[in-house]
N, C-alpha and C. Protein backbone atom coordinates (compact mmCIF):
# COMPACT_ATOMS: atom_id res chain seq x y z
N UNK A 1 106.52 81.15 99.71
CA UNK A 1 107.04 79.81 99.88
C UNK A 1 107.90 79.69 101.13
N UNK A 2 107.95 80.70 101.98
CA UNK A 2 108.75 80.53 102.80
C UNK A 2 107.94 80.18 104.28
N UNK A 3 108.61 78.99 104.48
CA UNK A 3 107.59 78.25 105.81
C UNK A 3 108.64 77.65 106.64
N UNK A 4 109.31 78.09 107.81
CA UNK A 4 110.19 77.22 108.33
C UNK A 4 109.43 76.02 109.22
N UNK A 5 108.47 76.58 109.76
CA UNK A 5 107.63 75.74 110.39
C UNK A 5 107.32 74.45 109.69
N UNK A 6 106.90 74.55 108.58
CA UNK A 6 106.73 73.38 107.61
C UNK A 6 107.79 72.71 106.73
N UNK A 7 108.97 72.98 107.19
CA UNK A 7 110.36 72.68 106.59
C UNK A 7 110.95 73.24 105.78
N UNK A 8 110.41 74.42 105.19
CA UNK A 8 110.87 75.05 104.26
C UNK A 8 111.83 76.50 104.18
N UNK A 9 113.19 76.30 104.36
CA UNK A 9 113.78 77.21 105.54
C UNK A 9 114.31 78.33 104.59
N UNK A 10 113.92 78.23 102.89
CA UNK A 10 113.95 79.57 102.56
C UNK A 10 113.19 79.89 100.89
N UNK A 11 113.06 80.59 100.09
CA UNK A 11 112.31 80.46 98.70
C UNK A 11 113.22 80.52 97.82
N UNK A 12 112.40 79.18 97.29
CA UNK A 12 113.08 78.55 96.12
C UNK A 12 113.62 80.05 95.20
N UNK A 13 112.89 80.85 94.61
CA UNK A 13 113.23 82.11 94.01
C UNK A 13 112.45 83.44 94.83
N UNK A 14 113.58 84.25 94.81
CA UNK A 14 112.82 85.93 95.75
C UNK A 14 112.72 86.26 93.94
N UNK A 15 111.60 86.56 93.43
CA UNK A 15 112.07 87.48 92.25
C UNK A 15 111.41 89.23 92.54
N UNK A 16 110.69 89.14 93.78
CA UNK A 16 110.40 90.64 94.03
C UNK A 16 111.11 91.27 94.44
N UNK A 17 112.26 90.51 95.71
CA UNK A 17 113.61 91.40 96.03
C UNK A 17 115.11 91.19 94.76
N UNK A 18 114.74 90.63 93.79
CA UNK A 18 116.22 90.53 92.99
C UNK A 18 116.11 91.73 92.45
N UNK A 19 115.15 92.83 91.86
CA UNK A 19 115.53 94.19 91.09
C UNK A 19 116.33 94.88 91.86
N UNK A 20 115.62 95.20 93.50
CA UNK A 20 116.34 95.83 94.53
C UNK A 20 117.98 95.72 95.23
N UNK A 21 117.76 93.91 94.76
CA UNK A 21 119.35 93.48 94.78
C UNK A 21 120.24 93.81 93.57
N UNK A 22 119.63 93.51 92.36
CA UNK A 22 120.33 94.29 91.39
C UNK A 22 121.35 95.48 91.47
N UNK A 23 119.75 96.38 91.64
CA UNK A 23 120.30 97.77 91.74
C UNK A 23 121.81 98.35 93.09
N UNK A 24 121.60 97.20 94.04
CA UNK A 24 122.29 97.62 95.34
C UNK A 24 124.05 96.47 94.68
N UNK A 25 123.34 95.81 94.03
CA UNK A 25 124.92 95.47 93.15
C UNK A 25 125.55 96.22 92.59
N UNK A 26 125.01 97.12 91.72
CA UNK A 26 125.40 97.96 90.83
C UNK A 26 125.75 99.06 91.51
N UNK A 27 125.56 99.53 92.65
CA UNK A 27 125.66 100.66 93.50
C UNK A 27 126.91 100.15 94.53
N UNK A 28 127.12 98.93 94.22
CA UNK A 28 127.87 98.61 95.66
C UNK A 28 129.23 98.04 95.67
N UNK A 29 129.39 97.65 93.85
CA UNK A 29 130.53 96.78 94.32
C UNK A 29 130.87 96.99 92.28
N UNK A 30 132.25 96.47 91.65
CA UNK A 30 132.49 96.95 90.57
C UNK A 30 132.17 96.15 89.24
N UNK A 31 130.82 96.03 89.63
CA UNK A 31 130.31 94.78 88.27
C UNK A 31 130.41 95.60 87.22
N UNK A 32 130.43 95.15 85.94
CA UNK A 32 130.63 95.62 84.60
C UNK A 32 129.91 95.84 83.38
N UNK A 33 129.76 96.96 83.01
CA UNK A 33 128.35 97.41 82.30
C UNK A 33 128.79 97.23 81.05
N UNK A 34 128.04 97.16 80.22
CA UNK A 34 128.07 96.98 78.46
C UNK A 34 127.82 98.48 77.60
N UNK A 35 127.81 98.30 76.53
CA UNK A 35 128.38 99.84 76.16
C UNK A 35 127.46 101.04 76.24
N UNK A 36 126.31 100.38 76.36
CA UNK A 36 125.09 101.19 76.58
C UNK A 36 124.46 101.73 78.44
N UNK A 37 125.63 101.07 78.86
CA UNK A 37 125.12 101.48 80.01
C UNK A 37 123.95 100.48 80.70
N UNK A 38 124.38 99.27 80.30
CA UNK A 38 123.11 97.97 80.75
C UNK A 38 124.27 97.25 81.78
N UNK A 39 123.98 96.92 83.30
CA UNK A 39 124.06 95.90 83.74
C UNK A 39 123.34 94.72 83.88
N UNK A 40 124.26 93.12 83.77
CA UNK A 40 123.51 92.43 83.39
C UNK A 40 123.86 91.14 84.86
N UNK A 41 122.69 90.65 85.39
CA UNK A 41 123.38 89.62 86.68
C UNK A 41 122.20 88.59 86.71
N UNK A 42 122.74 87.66 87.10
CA UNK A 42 122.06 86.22 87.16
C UNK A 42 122.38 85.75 88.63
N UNK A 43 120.85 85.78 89.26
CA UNK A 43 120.63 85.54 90.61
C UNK A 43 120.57 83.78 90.70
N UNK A 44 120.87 83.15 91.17
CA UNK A 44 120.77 81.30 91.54
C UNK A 44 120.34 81.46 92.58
N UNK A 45 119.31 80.83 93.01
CA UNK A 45 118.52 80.58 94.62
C UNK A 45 118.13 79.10 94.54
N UNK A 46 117.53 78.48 95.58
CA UNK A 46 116.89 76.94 95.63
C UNK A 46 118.09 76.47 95.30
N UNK A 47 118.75 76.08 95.21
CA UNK A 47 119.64 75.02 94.59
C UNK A 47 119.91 73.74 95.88
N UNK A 48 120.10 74.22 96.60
CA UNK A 48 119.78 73.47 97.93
C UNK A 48 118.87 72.52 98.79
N UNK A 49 117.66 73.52 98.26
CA UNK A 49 116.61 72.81 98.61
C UNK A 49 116.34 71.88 97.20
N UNK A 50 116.91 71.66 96.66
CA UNK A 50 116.07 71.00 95.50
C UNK A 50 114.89 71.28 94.64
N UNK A 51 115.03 72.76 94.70
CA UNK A 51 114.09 73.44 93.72
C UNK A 51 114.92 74.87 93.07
N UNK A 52 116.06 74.74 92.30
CA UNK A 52 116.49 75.49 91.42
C UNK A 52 115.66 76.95 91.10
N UNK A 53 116.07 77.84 90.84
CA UNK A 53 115.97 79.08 90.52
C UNK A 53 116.61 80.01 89.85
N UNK A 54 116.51 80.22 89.02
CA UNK A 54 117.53 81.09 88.29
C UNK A 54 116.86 82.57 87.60
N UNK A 55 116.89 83.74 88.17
CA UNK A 55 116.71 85.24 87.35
C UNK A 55 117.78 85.81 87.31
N UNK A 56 116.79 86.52 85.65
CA UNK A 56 117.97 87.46 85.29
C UNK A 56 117.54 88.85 85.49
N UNK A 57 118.63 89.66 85.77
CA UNK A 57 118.55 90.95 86.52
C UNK A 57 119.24 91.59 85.45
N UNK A 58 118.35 92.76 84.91
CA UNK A 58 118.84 93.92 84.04
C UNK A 58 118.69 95.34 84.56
N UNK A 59 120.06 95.73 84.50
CA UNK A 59 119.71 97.09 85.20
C UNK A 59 120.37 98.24 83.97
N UNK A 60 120.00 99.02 83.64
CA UNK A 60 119.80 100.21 83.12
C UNK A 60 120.26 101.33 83.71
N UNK A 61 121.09 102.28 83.92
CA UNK A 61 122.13 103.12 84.73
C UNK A 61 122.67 104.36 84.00
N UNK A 62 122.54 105.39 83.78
CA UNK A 62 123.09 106.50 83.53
C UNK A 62 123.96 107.20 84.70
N UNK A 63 123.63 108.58 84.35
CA UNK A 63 123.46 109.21 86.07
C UNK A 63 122.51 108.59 86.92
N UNK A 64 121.26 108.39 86.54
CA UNK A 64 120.54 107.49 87.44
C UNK A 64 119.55 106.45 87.33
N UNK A 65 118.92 105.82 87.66
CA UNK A 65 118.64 104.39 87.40
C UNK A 65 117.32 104.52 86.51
N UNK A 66 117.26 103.94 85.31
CA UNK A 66 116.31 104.27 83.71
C UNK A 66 115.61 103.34 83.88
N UNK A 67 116.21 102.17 84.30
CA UNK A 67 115.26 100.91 84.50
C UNK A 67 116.03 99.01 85.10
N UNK A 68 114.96 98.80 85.77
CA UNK A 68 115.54 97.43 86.14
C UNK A 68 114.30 96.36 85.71
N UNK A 69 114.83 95.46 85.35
CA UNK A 69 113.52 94.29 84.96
C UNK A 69 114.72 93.21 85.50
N UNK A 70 113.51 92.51 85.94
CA UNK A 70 113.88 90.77 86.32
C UNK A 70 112.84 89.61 84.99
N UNK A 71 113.65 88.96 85.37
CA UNK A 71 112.86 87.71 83.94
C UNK A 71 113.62 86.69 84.06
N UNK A 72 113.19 85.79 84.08
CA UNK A 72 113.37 83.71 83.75
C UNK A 72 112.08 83.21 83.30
N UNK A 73 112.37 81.82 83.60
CA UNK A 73 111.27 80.80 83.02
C UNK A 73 110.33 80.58 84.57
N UNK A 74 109.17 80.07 84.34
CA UNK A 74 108.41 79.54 85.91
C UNK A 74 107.74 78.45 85.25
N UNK A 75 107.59 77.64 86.06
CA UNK A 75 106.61 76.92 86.69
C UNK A 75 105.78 76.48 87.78
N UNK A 76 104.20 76.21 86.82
CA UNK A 76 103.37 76.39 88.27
C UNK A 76 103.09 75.23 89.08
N UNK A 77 103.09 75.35 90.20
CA UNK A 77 103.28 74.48 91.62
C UNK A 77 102.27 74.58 92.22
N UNK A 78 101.29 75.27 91.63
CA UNK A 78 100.31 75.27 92.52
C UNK A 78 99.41 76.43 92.48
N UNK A 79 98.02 76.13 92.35
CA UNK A 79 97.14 77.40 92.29
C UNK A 79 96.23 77.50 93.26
N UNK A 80 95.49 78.46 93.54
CA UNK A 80 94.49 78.11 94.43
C UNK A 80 93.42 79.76 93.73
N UNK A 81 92.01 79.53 94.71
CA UNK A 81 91.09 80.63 94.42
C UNK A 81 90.39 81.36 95.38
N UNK A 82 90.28 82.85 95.40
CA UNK A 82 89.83 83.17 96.65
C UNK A 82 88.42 83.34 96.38
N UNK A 83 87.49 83.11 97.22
CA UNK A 83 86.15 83.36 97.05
C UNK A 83 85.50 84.08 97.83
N UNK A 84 84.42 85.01 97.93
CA UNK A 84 83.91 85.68 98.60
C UNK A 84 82.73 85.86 98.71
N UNK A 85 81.56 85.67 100.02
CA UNK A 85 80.74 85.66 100.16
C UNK A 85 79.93 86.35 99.65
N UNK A 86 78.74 86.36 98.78
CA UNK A 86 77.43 87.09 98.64
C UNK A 86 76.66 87.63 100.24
N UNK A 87 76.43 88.83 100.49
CA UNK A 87 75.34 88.76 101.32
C UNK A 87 74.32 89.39 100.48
């Protein structure tokens, strides 16, 4: 979604870079884990542009990182299909 050329000067939601941001939260600065060792963070993007975004970022942390998942709600904006020639 990101097109500056076409006015669109950033994406409504990154949800492929929020795990990576997660994890570099949790590594970087003194957010606060729950008793199991779960960090929990809520990314907001679009709000600006008028297309809202909201994920949630779970990160999982011992000595070292067990697991991160991202998850919200979507909606679709748009589909398309690729097709490919027979020879």
């Amino acid at each position: 979604m990101f097109a500056p050329a076409m006015g669109i000067p950033e994406d409504p939601a990154t949800g492929a870079a929020s795990g990576p941001l997660g994890a570099y939260i949790v590594e970087h600065t003194d957010i606060a884990q729950n008793q199991q060792g779960v960090y929990r963070i809520r990314s907001e993007q679009g709000f600006e542009m008028g297309r809202p975004s909201i994920i949630d970022i779970t990160i999982r942390k011992e000595r070292e990182y067990e697991e991160v998942k991202i998850g919200g709600c979507s909606v679709i904006m748009g589909s398309g299909e690729l097709l490919t020639s027979q020879k």
